[in-house]
C-alpha atoms as a PDB file:
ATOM      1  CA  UNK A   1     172.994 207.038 123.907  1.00  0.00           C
ATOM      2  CA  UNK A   2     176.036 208.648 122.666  1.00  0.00           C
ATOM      3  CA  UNK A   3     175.676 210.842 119.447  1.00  0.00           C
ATOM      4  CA  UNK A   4     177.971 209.424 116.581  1.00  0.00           C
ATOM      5  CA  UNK A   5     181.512 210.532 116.272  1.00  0.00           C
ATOM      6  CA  UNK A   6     181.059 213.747 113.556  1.00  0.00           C
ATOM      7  CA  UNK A   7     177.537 214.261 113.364  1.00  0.00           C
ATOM      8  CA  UNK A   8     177.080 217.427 111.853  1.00  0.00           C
ATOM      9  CA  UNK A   9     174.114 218.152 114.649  1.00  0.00           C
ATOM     10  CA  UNK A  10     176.361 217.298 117.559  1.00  0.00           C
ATOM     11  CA  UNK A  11     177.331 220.452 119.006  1.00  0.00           C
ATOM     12  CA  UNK A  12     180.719 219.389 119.411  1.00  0.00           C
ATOM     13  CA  UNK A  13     181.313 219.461 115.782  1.00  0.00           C
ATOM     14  CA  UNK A  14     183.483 221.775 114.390  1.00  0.00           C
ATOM     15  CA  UNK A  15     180.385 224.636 113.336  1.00  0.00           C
ATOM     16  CA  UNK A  16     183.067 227.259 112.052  1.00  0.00           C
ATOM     17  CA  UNK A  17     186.123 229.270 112.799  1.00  0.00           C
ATOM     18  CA  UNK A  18     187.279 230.028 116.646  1.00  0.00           C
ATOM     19  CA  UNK A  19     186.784 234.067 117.235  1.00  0.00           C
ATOM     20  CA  UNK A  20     190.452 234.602 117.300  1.00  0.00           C
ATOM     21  CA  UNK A  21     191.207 232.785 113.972  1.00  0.00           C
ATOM     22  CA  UNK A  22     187.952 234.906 112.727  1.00  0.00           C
ATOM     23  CA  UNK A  23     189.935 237.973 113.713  1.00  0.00           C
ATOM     24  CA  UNK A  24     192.881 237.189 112.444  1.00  0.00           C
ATOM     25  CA  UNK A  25     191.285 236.265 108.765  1.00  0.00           C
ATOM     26  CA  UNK A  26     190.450 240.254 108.591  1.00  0.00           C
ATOM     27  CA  UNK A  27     193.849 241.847 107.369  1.00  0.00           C
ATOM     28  CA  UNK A  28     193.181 244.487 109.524  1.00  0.00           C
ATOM     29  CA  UNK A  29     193.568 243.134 112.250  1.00  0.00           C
ATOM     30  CA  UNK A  30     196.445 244.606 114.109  1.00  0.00           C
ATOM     31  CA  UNK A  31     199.837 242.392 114.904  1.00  0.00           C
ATOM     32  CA  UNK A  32     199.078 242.182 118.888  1.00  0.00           C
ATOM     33  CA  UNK A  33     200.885 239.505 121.423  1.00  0.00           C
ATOM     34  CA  UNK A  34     204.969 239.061 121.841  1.00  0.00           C
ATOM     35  CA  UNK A  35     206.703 240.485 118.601  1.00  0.00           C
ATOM     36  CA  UNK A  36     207.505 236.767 117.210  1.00  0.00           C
ATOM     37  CA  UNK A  37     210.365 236.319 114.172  1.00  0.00           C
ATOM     38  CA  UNK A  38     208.342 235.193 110.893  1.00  0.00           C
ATOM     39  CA  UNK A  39     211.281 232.012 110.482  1.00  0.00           C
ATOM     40  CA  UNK A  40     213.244 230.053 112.678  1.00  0.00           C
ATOM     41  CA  UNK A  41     216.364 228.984 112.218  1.00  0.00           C
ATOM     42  CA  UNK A  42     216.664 225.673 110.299  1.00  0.00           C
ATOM     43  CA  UNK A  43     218.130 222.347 111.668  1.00  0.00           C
ATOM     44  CA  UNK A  44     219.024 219.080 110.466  1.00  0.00           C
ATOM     45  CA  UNK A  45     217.513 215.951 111.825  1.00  0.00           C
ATOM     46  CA  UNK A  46     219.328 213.660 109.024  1.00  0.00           C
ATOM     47  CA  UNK A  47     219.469 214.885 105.897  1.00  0.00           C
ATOM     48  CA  UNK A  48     216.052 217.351 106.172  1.00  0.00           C
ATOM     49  CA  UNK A  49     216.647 220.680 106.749  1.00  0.00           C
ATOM     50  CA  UNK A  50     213.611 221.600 109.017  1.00  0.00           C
ATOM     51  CA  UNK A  51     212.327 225.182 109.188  1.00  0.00           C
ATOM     52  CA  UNK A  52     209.576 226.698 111.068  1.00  0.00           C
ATOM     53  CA  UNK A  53     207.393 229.070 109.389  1.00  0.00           C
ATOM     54  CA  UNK A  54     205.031 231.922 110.929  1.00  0.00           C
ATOM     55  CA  UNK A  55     201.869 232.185 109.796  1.00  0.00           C
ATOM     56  CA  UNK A  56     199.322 234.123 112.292  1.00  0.00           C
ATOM     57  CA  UNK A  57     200.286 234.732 115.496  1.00  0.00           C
ATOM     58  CA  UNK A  58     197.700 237.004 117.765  1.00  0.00           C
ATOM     59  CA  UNK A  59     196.186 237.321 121.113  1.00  0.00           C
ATOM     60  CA  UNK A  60     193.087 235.749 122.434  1.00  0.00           C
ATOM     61  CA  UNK A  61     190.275 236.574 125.161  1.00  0.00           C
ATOM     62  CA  UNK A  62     188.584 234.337 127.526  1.00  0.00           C
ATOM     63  CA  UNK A  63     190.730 231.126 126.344  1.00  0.00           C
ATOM     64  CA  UNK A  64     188.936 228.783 128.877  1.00  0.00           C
ATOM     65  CA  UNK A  65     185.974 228.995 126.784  1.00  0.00           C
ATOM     66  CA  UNK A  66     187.731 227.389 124.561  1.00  0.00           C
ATOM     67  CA  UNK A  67     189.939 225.340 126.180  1.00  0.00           C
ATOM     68  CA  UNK A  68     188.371 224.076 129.382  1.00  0.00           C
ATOM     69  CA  UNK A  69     184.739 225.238 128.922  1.00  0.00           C
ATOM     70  CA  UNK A  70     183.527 222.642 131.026  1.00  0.00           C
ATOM     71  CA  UNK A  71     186.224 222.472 133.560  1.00  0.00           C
ATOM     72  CA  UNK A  72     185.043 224.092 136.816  1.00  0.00           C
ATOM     73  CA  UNK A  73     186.249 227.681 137.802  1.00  0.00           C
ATOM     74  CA  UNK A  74     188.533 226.902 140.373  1.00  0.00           C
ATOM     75  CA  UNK A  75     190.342 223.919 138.879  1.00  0.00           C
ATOM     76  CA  UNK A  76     190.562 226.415 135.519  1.00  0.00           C
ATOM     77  CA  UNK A  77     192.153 228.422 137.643  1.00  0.00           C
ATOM     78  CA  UNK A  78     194.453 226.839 139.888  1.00  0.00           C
ATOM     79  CA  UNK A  79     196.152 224.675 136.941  1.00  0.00           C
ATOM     80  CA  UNK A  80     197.017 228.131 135.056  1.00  0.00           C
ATOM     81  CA  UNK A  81     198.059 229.721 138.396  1.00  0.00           C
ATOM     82  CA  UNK A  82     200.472 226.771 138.640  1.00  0.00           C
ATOM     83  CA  UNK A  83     201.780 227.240 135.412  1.00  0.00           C
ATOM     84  CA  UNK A  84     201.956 231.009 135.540  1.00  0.00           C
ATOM     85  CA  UNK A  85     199.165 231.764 132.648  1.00  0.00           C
ATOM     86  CA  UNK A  86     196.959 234.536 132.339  1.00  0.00           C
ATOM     87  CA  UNK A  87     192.950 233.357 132.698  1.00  0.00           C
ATOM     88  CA  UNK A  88     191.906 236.377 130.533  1.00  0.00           C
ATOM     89  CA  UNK A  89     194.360 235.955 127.143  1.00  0.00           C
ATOM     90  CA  UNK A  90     196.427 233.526 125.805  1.00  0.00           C
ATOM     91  CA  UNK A  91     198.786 234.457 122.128  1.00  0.00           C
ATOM     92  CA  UNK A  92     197.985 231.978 119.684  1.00  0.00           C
ATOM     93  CA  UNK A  93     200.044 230.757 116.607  1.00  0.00           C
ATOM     94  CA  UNK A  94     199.577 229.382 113.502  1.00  0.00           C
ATOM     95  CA  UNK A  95     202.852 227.508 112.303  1.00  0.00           C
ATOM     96  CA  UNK A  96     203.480 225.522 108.918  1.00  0.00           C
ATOM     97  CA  UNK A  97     206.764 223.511 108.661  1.00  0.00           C
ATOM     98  CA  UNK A  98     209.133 223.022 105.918  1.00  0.00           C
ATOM     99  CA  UNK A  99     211.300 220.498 105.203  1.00  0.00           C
ATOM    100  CA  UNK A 100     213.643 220.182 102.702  1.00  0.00           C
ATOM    101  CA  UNK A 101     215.011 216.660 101.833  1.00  0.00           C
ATOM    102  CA  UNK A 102     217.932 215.913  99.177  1.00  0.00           C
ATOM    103  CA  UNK A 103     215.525 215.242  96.630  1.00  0.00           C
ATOM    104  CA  UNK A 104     212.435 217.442  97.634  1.00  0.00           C
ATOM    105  CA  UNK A 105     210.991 221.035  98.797  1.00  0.00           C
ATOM    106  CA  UNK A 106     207.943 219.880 101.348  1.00  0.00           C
ATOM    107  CA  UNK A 107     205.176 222.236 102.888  1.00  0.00           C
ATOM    108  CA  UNK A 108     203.397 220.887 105.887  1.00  0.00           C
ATOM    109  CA  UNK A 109     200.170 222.531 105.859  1.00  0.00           C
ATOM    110  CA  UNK A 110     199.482 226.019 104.548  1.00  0.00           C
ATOM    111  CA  UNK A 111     197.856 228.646 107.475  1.00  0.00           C
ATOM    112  CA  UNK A 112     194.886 231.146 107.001  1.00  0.00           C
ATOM    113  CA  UNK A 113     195.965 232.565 103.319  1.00  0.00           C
ATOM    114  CA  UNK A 114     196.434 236.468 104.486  1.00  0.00           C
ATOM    115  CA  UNK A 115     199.601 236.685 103.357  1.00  0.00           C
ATOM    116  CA  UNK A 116     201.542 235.330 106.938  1.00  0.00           C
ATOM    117  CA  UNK A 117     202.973 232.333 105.269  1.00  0.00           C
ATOM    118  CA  UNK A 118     204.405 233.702 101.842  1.00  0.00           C
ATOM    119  CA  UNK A 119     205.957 236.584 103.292  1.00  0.00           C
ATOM    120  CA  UNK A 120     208.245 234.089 105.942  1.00  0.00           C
ATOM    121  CA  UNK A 121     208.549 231.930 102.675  1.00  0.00           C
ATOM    122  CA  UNK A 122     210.311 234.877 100.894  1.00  0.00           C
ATOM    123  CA  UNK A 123     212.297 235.701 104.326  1.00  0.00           C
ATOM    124  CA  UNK A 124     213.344 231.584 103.789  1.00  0.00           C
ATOM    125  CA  UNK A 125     214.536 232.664 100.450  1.00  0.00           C
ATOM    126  CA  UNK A 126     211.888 230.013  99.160  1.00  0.00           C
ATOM    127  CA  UNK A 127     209.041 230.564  96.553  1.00  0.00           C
ATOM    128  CA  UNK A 128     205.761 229.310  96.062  1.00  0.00           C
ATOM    129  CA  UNK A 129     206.608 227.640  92.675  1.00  0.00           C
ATOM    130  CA  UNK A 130     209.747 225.876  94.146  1.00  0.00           C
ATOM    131  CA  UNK A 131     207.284 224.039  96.965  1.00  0.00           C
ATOM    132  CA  UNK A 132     207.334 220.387  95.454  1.00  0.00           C
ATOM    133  CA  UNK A 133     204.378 218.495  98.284  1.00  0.00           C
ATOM    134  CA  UNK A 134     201.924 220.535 100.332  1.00  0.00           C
ATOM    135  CA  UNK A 135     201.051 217.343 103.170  1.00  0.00           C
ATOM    136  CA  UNK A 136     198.011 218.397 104.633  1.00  0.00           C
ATOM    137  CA  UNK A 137     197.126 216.770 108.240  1.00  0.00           C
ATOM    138  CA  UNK A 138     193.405 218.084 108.067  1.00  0.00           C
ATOM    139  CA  UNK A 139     191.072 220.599 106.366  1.00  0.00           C
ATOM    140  CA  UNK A 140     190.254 222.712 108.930  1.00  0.00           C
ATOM    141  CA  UNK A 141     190.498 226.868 107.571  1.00  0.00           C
ATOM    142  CA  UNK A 142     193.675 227.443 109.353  1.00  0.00           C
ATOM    143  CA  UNK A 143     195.721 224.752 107.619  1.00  0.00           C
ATOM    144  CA  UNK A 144     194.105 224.871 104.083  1.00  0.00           C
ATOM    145  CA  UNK A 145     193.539 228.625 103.644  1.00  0.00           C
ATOM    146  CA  UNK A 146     196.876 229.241 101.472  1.00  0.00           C
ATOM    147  CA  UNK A 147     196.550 226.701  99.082  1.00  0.00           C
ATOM    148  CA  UNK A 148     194.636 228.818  96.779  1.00  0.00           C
ATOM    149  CA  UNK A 149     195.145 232.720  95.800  1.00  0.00           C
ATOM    150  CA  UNK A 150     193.140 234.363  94.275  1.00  0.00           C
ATOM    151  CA  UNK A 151     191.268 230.880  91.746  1.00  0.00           C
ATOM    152  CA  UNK A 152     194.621 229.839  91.701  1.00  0.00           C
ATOM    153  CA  UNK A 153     197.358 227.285  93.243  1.00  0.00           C
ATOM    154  CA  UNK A 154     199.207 229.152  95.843  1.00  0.00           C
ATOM    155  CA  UNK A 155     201.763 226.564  95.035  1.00  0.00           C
ATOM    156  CA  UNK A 156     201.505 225.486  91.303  1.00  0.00           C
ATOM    157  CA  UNK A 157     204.199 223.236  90.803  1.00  0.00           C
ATOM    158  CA  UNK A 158     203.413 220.763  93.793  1.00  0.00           C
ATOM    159  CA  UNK A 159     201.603 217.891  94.440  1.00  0.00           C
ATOM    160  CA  UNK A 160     199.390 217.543  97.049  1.00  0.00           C
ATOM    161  CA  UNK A 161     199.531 214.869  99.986  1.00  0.00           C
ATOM    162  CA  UNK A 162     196.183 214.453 102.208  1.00  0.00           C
ATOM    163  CA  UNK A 163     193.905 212.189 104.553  1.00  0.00           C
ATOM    164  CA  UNK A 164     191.532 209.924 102.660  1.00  0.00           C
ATOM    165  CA  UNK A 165     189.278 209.723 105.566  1.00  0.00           C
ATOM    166  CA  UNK A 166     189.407 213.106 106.368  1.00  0.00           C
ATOM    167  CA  UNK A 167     188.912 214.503 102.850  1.00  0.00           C
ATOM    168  CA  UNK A 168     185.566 211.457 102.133  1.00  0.00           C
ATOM    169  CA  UNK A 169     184.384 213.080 105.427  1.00  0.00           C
ATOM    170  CA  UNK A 170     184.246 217.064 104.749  1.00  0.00           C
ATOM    171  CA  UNK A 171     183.633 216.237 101.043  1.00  0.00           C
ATOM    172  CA  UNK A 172     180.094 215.080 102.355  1.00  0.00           C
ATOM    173  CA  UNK A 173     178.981 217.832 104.577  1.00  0.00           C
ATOM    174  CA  UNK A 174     176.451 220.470 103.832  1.00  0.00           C
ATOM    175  CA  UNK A 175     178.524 223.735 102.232  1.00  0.00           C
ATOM    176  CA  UNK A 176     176.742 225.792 105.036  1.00  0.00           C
ATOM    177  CA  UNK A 177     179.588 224.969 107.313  1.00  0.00           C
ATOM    178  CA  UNK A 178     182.423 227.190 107.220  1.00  0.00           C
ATOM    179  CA  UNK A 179     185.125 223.991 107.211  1.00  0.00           C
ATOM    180  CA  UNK A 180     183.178 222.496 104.364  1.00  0.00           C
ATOM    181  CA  UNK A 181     182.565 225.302 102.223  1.00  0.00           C
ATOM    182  CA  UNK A 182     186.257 226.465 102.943  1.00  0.00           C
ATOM    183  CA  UNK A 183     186.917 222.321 101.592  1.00  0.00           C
ATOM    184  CA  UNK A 184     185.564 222.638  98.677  1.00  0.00           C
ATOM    185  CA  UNK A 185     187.032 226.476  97.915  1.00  0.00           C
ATOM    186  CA  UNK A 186     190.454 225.900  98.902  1.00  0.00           C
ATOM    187  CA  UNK A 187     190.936 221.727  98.433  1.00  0.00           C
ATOM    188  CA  UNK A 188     189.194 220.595  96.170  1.00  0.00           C
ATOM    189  CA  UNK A 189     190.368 222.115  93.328  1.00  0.00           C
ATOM    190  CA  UNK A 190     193.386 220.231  94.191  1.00  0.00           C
ATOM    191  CA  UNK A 191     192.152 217.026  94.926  1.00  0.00           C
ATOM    192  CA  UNK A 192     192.725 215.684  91.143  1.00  0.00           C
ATOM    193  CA  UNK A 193     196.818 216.412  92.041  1.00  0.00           C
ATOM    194  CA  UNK A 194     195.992 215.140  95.242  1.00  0.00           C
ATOM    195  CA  UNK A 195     197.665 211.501  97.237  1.00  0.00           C
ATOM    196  CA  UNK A 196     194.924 210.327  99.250  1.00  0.00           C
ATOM    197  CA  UNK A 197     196.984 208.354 102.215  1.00  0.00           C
ATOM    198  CA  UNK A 198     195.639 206.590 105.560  1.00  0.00           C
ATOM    199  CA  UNK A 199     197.628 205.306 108.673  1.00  0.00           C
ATOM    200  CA  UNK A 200     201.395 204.292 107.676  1.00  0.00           C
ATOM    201  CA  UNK A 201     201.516 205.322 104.418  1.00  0.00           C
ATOM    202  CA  UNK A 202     203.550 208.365 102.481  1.00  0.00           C
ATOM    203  CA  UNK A 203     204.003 208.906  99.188  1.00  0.00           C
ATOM    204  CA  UNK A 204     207.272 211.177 100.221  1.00  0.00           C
ATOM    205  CA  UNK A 205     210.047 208.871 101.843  1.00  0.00           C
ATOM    206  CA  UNK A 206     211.027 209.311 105.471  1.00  0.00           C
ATOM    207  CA  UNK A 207     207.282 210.903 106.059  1.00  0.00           C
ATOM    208  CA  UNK A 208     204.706 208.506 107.725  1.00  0.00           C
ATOM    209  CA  UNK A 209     201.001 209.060 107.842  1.00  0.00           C
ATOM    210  CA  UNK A 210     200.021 208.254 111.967  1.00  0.00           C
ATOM    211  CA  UNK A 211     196.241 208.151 112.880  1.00  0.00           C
ATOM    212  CA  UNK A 212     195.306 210.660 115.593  1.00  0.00           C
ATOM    213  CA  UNK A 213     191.635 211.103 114.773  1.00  0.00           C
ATOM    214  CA  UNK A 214     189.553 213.466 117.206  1.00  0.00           C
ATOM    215  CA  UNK A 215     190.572 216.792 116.414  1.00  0.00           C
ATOM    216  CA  UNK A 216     189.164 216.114 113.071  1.00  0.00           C
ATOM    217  CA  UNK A 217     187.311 213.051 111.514  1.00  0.00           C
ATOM    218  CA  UNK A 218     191.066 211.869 109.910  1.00  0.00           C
ATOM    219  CA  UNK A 219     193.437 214.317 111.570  1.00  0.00           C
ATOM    220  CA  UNK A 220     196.958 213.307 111.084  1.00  0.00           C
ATOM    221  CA  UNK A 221     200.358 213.084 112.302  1.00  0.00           C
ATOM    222  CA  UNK A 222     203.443 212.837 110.534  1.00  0.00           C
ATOM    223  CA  UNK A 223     206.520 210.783 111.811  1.00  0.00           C
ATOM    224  CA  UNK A 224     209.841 212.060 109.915  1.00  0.00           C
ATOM    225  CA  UNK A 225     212.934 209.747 109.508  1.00  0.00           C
ATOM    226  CA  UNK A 226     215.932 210.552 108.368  1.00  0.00           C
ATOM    227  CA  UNK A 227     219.136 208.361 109.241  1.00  0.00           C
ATOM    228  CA  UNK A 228     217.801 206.893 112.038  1.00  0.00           C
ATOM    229  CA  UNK A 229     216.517 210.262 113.198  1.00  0.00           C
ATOM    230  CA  UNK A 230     213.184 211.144 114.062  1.00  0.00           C
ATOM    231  CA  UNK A 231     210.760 213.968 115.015  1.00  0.00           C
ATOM    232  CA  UNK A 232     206.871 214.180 114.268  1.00  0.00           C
ATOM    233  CA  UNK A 233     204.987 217.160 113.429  1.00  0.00           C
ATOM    234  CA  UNK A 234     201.436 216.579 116.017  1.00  0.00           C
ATOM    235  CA  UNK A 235     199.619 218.947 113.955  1.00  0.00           C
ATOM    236  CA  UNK A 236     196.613 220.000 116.067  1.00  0.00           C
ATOM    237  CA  UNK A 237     196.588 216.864 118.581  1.00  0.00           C
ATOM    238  CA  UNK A 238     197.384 219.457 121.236  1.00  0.00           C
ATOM    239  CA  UNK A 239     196.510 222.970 120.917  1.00  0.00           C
ATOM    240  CA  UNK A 240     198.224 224.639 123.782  1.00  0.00           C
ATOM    241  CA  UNK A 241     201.639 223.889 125.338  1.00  0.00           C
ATOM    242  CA  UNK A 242     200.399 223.689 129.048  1.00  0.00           C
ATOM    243  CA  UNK A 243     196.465 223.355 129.118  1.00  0.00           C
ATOM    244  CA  UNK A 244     196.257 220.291 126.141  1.00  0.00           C
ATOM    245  CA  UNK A 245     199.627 218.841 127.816  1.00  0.00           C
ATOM    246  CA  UNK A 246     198.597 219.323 131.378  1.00  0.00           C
ATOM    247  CA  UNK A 247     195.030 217.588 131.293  1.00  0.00           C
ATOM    248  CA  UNK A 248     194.850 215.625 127.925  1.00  0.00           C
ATOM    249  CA  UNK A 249     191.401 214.680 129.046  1.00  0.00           C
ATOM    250  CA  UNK A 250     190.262 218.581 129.282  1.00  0.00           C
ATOM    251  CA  UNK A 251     187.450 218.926 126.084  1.00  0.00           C
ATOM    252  CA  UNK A 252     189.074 221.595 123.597  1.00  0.00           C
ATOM    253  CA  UNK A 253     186.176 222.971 121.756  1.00  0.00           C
ATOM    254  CA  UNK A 254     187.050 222.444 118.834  1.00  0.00           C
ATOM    255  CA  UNK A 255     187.904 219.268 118.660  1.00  0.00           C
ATOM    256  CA  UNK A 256     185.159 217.515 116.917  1.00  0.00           C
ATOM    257  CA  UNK A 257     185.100 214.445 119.113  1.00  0.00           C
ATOM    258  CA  UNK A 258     186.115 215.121 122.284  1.00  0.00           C
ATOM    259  CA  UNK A 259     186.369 211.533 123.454  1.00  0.00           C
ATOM    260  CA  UNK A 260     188.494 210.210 120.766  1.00  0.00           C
ATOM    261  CA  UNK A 261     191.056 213.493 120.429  1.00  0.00           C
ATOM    262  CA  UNK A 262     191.559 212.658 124.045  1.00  0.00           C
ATOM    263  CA  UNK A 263     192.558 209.378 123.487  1.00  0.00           C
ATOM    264  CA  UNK A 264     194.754 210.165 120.374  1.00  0.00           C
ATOM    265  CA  UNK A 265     196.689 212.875 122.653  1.00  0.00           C
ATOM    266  CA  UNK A 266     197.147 210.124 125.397  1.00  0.00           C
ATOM    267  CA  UNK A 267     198.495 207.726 122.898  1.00  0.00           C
ATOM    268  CA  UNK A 268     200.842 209.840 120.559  1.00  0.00           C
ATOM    269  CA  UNK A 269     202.144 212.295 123.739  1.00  0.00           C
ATOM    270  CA  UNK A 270     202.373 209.332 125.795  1.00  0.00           C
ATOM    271  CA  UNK A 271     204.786 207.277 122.313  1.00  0.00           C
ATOM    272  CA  UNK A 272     206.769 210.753 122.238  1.00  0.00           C
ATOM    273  CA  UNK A 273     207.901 210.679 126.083  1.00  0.00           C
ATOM    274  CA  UNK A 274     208.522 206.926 126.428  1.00  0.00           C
ATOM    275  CA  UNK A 275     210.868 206.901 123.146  1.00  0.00           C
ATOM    276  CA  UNK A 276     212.120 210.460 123.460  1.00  0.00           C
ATOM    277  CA  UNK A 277     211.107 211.759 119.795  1.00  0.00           C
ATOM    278  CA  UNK A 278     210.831 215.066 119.649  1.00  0.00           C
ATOM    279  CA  UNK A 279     207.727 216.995 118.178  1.00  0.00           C
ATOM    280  CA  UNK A 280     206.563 220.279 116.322  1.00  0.00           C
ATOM    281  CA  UNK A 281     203.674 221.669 116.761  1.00  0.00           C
ATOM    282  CA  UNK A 282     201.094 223.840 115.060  1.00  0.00           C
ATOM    283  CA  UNK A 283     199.941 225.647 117.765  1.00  0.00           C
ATOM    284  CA  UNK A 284     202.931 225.532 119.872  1.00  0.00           C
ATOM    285  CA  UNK A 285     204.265 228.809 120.478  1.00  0.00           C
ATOM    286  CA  UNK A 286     206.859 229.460 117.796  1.00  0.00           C
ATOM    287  CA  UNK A 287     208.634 227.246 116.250  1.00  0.00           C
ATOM    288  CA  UNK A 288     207.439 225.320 117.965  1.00  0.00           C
ATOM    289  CA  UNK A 289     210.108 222.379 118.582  1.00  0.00           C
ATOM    290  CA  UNK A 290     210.169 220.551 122.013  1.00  0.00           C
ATOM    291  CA  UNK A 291     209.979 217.627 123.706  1.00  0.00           C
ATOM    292  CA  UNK A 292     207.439 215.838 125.652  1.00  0.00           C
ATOM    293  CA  UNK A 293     207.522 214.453 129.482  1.00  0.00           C
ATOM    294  CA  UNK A 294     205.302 212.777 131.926  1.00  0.00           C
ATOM    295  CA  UNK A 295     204.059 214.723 134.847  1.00  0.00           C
ATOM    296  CA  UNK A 296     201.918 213.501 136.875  1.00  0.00           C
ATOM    297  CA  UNK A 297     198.671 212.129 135.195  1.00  0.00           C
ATOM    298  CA  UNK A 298     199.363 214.074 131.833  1.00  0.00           C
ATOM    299  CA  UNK A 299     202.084 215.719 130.055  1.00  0.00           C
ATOM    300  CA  UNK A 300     204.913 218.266 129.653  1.00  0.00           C
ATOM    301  CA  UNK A 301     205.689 220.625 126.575  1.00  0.00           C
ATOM    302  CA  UNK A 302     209.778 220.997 126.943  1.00  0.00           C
ATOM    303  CA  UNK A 303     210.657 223.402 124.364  1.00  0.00           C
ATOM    304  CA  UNK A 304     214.202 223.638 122.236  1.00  0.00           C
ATOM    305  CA  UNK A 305     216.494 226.082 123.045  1.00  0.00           C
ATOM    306  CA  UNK A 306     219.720 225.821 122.035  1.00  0.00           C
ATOM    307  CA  UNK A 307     219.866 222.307 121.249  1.00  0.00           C
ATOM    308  CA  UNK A 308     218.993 222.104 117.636  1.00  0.00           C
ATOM    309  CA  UNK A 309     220.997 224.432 115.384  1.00  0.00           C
ATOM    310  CA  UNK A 310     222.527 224.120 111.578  1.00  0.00           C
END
């Protein structure tokens, strides 16, 4: 019989942080990988101004532990031949969006907490105390880790916008798992200014709540609309631009149930080529921005180029 979706004794639960995001906690850690620019330039998709923010970026060893642990060697190795990808490394990134609508300054999701995001929101020209929502798609370390400094609100003047499901789920687990104890450090303290949303709801206009559980127990997408423009920010449905796009069905280890992320990735990747909406990812290599495309039995990471500009 299967185990239940989450159980905290199912070794496919999320039991801490990856090694690489471990590393790149420690801020002495050296800047290693391609020399990345901290902010992208903004576009417009309506009337949001979109901007791409560096975080963490870094490189990481034996990536098919982590990515396609169960995959045999040869099939491991013959999709990233294909795809011209190193077996031995892979540079990682860690990217939180901002949006900025005529009424609103929006944070989506808020990195590690080292120091990576604030210093790209001074190169924006933005502050801390001028953020108006932090949306978080899921409390897992690498997305919650900058919402407190020090005791305090990283951003003090904002509210906060986050997954009911995901939040009742974490809230529950023993504190002697990283995720939860970094919950209840880092959240919590926020939850009182905190919008608890599920599937299809916002509490900022033209931002959508859409269910993609898997990676997390209420991981979440966000669909922006703006003048009949759209583009939705997939969080950490896929993780890597060729291996979670490629085979969708590959286990990622830290997804925390394999089955189901699978399924969400096959769904929303499979909306975003059929209607042509274009994404941003977390993980993406930065900023990010692309489109998705059918090959074969999975998928296609297209990034932007040139074609969105202010």
């Amino acid at each position: 019989m299967n185990k239940p979706a989450f159980d905290p004794n199912n070794r496919m639960s999320p039991p801490g942080l990856p090694a690489h995001l471990a590393d790149a906690i420690n801020p002495d850690t050296p800047t290693t990988g391609v020399p990345t620019p901290r902010v992208s330039r903004a576009f417009y998709m309506g009337d949001f101004k979109i901007t791409s923010l560096l975080d963490v970026t870094g490189l990481q060893n034996d990536p098919k532990s982590e990515y396609a642990k169960e995959v045999p060697q040869a099939e491991w190795e013959q999709v990233s031949k294909d795809n011209f990808l190193s077996i031995e490394e892979l540079q990682f990134f860690i990217t939180p969006t901002l949006i900025e609508t005529p009424k609103e300054r929006i944070l989506i999701d808020a990195g590690m907490g080292k120091g990576g995001l604030t210093a790209s929101l001074a190169e924006a020209g933005v502050s801390p105390e001028s953020i108006d929502v932090v949306i978080i798609t899921h409390l897992h370390p690498d997305h919650i880790g900058g919402l407190m400094s020090e005791g305090r609100p990283t951003f003090p003047n904002a509210r906060y916008v986050a997954g009911a499901v995901e939040y009742d789920f974490w809230k529950k687990m023993p504190l002697d798992m990283l995720p939860a104890k970094l919950v209840k450090m880092m959240f919590t303290p926020l939850a009182e200014k905190t919008t608890f949303i599920g599937a299809g709801e916002t509490t900022v206009s033209g931002i959508a709540a859409i269910e993609s559980f898997g990676h997390s127990p209420g991981h979440l997408c966000f669909m922006l609309e703006s003048q009949g423009q759209q583009i939705m920010l997939t969080a950490d449905l896929a993780n890597h631009y060729v291996w979670s796009f490629a085979k969708p069905d590959w286990a990622f280890g830290f997804d925390g149930d394999t089955d189901m992320a699978s399924k969400s990735r096959r769904e929303v990747l499979g909306m975003l080529a059929a209607d042509k909406i274009p994404m941003i990812g977390y993980h993406m290599p930065f900023p990010g921005v692309g489109h998705v495309e059918t090959r074969e039995d999975g998928f296609r990471f297209v990034p932007f180029t040139y074609q969105m500009h202010g």
